[in-house]
N, C-alpha and C. Protein backbone atom coordinates (compact mmCIF):
# COMPACT_ATOMS: atom_id res chain seq x y z
N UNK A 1 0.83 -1.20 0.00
CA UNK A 1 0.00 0.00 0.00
C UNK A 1 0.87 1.25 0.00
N UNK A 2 0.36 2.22 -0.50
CA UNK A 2 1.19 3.67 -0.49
C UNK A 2 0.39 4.60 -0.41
N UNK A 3 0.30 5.60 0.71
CA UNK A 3 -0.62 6.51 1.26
C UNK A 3 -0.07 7.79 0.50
N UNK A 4 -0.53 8.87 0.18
CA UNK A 4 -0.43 10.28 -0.63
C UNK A 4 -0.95 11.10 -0.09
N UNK A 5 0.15 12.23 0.08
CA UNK A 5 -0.37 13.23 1.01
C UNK A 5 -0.25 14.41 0.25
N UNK A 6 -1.60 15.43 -0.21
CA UNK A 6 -1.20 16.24 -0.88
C UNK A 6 -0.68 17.34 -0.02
N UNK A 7 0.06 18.75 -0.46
CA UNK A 7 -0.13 19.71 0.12
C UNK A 7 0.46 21.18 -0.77
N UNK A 8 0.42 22.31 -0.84
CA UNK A 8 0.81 23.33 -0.81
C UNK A 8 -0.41 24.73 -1.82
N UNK A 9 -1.73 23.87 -1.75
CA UNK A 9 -2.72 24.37 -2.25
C UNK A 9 -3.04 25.91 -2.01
N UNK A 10 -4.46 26.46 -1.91
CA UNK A 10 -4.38 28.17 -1.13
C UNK A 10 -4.81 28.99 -2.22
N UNK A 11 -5.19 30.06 -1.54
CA UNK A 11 -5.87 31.10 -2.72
C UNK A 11 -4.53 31.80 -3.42
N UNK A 12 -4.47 32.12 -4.68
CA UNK A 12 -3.67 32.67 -5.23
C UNK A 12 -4.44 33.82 -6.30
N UNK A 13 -3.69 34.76 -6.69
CA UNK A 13 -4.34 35.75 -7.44
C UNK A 13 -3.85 35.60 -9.16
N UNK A 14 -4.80 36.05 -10.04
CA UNK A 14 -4.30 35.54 -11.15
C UNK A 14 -2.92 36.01 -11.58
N UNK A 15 -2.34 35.11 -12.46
CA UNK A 15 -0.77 35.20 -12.58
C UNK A 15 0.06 34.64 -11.32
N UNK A 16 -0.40 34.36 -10.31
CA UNK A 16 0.43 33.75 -9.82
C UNK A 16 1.06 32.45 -9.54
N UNK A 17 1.74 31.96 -8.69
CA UNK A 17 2.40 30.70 -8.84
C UNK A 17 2.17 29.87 -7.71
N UNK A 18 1.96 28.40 -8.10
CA UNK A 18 2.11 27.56 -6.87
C UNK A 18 2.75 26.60 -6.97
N UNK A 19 3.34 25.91 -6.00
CA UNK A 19 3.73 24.64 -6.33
C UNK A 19 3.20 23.74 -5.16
N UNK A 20 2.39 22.52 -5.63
CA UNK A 20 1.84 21.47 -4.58
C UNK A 20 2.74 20.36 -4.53
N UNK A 21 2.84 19.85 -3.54
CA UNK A 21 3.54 18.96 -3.40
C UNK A 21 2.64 17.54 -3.18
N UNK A 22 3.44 16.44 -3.31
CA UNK A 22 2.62 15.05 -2.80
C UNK A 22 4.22 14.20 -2.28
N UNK A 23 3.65 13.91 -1.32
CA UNK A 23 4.17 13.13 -0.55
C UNK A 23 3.85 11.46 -0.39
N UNK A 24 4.48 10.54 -0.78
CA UNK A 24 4.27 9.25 -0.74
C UNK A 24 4.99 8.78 0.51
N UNK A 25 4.22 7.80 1.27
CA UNK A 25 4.88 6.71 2.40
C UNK A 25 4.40 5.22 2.40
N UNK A 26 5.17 4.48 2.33
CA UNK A 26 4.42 3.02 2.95
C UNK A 26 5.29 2.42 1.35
N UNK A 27 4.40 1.49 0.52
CA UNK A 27 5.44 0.83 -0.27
C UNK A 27 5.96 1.36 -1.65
N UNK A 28 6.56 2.61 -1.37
CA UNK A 28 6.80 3.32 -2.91
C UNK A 28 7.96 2.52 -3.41
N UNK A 29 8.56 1.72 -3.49
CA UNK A 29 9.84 1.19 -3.80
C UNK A 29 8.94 0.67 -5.23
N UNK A 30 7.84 0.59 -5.77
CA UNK A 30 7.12 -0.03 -6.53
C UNK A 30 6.85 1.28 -7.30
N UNK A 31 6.45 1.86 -7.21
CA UNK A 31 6.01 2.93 -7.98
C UNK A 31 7.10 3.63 -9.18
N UNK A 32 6.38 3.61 -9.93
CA UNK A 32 7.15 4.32 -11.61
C UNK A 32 6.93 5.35 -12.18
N UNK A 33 5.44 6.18 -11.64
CA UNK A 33 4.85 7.03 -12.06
C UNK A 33 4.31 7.88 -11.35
N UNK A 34 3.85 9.47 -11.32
CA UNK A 34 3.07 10.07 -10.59
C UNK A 34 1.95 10.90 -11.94
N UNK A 35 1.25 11.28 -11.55
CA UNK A 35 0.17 12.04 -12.13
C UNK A 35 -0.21 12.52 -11.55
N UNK A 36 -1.17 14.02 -11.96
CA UNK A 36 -1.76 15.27 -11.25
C UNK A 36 -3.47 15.25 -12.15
N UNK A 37 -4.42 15.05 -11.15
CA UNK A 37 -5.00 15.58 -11.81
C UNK A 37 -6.32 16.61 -10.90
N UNK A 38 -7.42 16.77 -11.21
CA UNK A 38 -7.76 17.89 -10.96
C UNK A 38 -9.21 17.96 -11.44
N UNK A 39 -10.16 18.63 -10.24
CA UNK A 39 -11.65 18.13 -10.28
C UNK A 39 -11.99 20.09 -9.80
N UNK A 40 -12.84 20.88 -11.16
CA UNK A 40 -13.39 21.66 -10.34
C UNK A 40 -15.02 21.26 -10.31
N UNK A 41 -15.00 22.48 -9.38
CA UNK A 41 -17.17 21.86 -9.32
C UNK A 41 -17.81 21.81 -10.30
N UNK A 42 -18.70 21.16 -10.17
CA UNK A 42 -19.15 20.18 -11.13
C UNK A 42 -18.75 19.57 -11.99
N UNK A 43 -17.65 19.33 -12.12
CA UNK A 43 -16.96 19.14 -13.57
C UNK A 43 -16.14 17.94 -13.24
N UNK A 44 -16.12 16.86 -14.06
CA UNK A 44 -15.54 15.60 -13.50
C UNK A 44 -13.99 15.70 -13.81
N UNK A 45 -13.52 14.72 -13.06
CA UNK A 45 -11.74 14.53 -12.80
C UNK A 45 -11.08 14.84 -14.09
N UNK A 46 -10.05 15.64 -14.27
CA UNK A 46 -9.49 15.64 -15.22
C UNK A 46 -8.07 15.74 -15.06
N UNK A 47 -7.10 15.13 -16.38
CA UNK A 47 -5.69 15.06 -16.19
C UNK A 47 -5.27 16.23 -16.46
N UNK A 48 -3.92 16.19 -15.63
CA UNK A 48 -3.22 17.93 -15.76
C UNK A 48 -2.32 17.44 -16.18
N UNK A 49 -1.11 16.77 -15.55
CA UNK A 49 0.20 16.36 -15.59
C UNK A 49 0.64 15.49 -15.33
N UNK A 50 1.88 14.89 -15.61
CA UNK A 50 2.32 13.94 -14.98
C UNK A 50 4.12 13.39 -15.16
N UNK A 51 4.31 12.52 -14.73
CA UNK A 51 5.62 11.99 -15.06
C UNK A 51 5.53 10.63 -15.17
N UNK A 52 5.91 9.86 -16.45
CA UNK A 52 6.17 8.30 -16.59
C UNK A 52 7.15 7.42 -16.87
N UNK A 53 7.21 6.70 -15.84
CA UNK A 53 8.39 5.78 -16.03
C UNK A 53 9.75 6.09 -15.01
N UNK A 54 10.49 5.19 -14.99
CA UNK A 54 11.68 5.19 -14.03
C UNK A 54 12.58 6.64 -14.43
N UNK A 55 12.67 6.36 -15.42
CA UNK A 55 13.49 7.41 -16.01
C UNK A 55 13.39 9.29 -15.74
N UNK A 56 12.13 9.14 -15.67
CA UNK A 56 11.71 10.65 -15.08
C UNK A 56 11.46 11.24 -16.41
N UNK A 57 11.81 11.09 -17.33
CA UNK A 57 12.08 11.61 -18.37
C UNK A 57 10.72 12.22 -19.50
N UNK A 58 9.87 11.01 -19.24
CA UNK A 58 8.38 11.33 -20.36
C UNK A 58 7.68 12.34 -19.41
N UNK A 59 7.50 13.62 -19.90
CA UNK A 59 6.81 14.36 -18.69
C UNK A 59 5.67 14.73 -19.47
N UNK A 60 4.51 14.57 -18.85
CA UNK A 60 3.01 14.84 -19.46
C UNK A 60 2.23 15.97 -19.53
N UNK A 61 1.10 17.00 -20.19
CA UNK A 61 0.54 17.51 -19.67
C UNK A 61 -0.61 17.91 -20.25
N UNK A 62 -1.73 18.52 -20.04
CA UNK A 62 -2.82 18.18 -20.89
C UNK A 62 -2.68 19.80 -21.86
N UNK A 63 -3.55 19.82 -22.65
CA UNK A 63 -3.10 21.32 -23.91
C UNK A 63 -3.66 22.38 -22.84
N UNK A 64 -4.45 22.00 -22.19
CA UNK A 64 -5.32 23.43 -21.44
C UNK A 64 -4.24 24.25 -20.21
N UNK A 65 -2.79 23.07 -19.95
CA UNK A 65 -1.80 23.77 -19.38
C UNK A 65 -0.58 23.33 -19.57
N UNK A 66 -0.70 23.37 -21.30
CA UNK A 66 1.05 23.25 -21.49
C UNK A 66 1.59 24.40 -21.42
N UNK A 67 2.80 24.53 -20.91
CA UNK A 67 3.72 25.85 -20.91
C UNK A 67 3.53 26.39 -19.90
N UNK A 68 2.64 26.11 -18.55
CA UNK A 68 2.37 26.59 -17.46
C UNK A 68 2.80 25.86 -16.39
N UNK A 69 2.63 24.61 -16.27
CA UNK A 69 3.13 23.42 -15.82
C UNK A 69 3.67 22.59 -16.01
N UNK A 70 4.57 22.14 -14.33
CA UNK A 70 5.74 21.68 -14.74
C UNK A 70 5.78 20.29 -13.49
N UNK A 71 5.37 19.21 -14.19
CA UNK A 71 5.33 17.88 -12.84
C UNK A 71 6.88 17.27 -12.81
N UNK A 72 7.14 16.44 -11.80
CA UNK A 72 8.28 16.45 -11.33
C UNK A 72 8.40 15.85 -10.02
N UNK A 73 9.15 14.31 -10.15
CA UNK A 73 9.52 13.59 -9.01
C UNK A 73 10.88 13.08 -8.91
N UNK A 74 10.41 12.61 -7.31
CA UNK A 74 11.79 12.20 -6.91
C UNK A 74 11.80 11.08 -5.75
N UNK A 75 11.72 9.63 -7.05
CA UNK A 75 11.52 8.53 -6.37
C UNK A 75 12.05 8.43 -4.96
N UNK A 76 13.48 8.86 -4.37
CA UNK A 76 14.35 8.72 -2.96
C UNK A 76 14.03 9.63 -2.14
N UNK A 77 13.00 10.41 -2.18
CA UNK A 77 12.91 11.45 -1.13
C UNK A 77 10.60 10.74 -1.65
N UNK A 78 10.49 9.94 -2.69
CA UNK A 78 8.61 9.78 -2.26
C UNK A 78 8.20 11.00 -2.46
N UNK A 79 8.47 11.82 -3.15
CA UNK A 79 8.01 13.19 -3.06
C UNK A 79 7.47 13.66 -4.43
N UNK A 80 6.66 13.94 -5.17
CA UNK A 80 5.94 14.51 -6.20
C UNK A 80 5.55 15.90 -6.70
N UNK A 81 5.74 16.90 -7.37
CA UNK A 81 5.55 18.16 -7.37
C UNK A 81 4.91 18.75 -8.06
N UNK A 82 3.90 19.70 -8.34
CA UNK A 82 3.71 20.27 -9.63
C UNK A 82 3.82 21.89 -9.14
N UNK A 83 3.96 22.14 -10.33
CA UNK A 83 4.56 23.46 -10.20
C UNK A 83 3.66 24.41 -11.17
N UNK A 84 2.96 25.22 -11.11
CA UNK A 84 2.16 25.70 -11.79
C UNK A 84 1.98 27.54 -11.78
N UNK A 85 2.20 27.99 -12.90
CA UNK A 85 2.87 29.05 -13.02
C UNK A 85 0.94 30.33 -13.70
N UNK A 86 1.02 31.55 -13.96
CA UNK A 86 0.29 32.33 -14.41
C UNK A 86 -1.23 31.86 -14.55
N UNK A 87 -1.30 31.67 -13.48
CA UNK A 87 -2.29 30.81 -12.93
C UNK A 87 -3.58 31.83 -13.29
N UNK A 88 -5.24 30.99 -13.70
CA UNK A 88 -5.76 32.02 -13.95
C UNK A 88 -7.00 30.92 -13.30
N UNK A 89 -8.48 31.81 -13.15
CA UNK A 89 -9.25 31.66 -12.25
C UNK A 89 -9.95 29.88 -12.84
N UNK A 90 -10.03 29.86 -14.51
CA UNK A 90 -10.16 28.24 -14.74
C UNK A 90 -9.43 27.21 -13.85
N UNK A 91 -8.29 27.52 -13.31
CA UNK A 91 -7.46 26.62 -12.55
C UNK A 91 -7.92 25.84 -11.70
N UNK A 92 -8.84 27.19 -10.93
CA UNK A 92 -9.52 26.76 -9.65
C UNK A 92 -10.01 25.27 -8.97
N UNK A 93 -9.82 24.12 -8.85
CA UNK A 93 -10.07 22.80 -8.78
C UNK A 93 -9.94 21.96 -6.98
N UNK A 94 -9.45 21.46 -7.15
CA UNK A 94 -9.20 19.85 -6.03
C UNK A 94 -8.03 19.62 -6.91
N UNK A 95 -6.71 19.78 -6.71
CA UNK A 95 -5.55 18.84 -7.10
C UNK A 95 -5.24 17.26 -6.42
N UNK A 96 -5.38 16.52 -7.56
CA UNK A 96 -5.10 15.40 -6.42
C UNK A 96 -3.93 14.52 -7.48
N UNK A 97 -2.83 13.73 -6.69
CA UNK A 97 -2.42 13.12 -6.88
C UNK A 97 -2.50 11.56 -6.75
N UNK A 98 -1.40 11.25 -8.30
CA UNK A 98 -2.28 9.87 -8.42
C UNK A 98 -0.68 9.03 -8.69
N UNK A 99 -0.18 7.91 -7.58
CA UNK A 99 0.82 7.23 -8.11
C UNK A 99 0.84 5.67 -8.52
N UNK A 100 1.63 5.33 -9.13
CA UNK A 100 1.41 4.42 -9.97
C UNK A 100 2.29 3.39 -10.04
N UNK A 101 2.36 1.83 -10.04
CA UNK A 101 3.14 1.21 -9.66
C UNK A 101 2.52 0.45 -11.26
N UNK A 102 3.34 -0.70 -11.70
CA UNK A 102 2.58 -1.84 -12.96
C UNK A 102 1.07 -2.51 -12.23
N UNK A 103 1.13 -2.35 -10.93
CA UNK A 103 -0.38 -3.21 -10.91
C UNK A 103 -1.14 -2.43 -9.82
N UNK A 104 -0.52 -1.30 -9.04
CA UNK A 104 -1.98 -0.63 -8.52
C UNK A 104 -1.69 1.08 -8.34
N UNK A 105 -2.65 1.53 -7.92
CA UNK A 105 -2.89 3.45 -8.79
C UNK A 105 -3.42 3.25 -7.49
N UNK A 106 -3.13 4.80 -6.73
CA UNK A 106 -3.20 5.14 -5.43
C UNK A 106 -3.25 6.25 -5.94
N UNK A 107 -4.63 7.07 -4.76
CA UNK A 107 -4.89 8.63 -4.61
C UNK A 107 -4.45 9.27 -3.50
N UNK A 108 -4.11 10.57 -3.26
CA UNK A 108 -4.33 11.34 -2.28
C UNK A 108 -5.69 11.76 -2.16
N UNK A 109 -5.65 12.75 -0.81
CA UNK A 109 -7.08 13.09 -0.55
C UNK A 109 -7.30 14.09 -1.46
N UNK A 110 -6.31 15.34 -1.64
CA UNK A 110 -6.55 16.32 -2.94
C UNK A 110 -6.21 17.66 -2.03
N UNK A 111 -5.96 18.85 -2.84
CA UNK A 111 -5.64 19.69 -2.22
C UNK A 111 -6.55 20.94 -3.19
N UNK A 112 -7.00 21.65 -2.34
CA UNK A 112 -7.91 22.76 -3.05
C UNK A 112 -6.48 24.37 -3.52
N UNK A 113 -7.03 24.17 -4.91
CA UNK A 113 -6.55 25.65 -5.44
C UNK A 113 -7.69 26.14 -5.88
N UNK A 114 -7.36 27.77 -5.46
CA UNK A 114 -8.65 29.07 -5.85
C UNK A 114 -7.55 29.88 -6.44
N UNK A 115 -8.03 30.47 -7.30
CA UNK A 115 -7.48 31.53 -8.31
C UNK A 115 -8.42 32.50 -8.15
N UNK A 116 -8.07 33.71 -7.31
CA UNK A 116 -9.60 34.83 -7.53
C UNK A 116 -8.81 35.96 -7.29
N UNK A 117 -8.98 37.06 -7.54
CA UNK A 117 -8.64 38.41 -7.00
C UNK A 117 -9.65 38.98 -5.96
């Protein structure tokens, strides 16, 4: 099992920057992958970002925030990041992280971003 802890969510004003973090504990030695994705109201789960594979290297992200975001892990520290830049009030969601081993996908609870002035 591998528990996910999101965090670094919060109101931000447009254009600005956040970076959330996720935190993995328990059996990450399995895990190959992280993903970001992201639920605003009413509107069902959707993918933002991600990173695949050992390598770190394939980095993902959906068109509605390429060039804004930037995902990013680091299997020896369990730690997951996204980094999300000129942030505008669409943003607004539940970030939740999603990690990934070849045979099971684990959530965090999610972390709320608001984009408002």
């Amino acid at each position: 099992q591998v528990q996910l802890v999101e965090s670094g969510g919060g109101l931000v004003r447009p254009g600005g920057t956040l970076r959330l973090s996720c935190v993995a504990s328990g059996s990450i030695w399995d895990m190959d992958s992280m993903y970001w994705y992201r639920q605003a109201p009413g509107q069902q789960c959707a993918f933002v970002a991600g990173v695949h594979g050992r390598t770190r290297s394939n980095q993902l992200s959906h068109d509605s925030v390429k060039g804004r975001v930037t995902a990013s892990w680091d299997p020896a520290k369990g730690t997951g990041y996204l980094l999300m830049t000129d942030l505008n009030p669409a943003d607004t969601a539940v970030y939740f992280c999603n990690a990934r081993s070849t045979t099971d996908s684990f959530w965090g609870q999610g972390t709320q971003v608001t984009v408002s002035s």
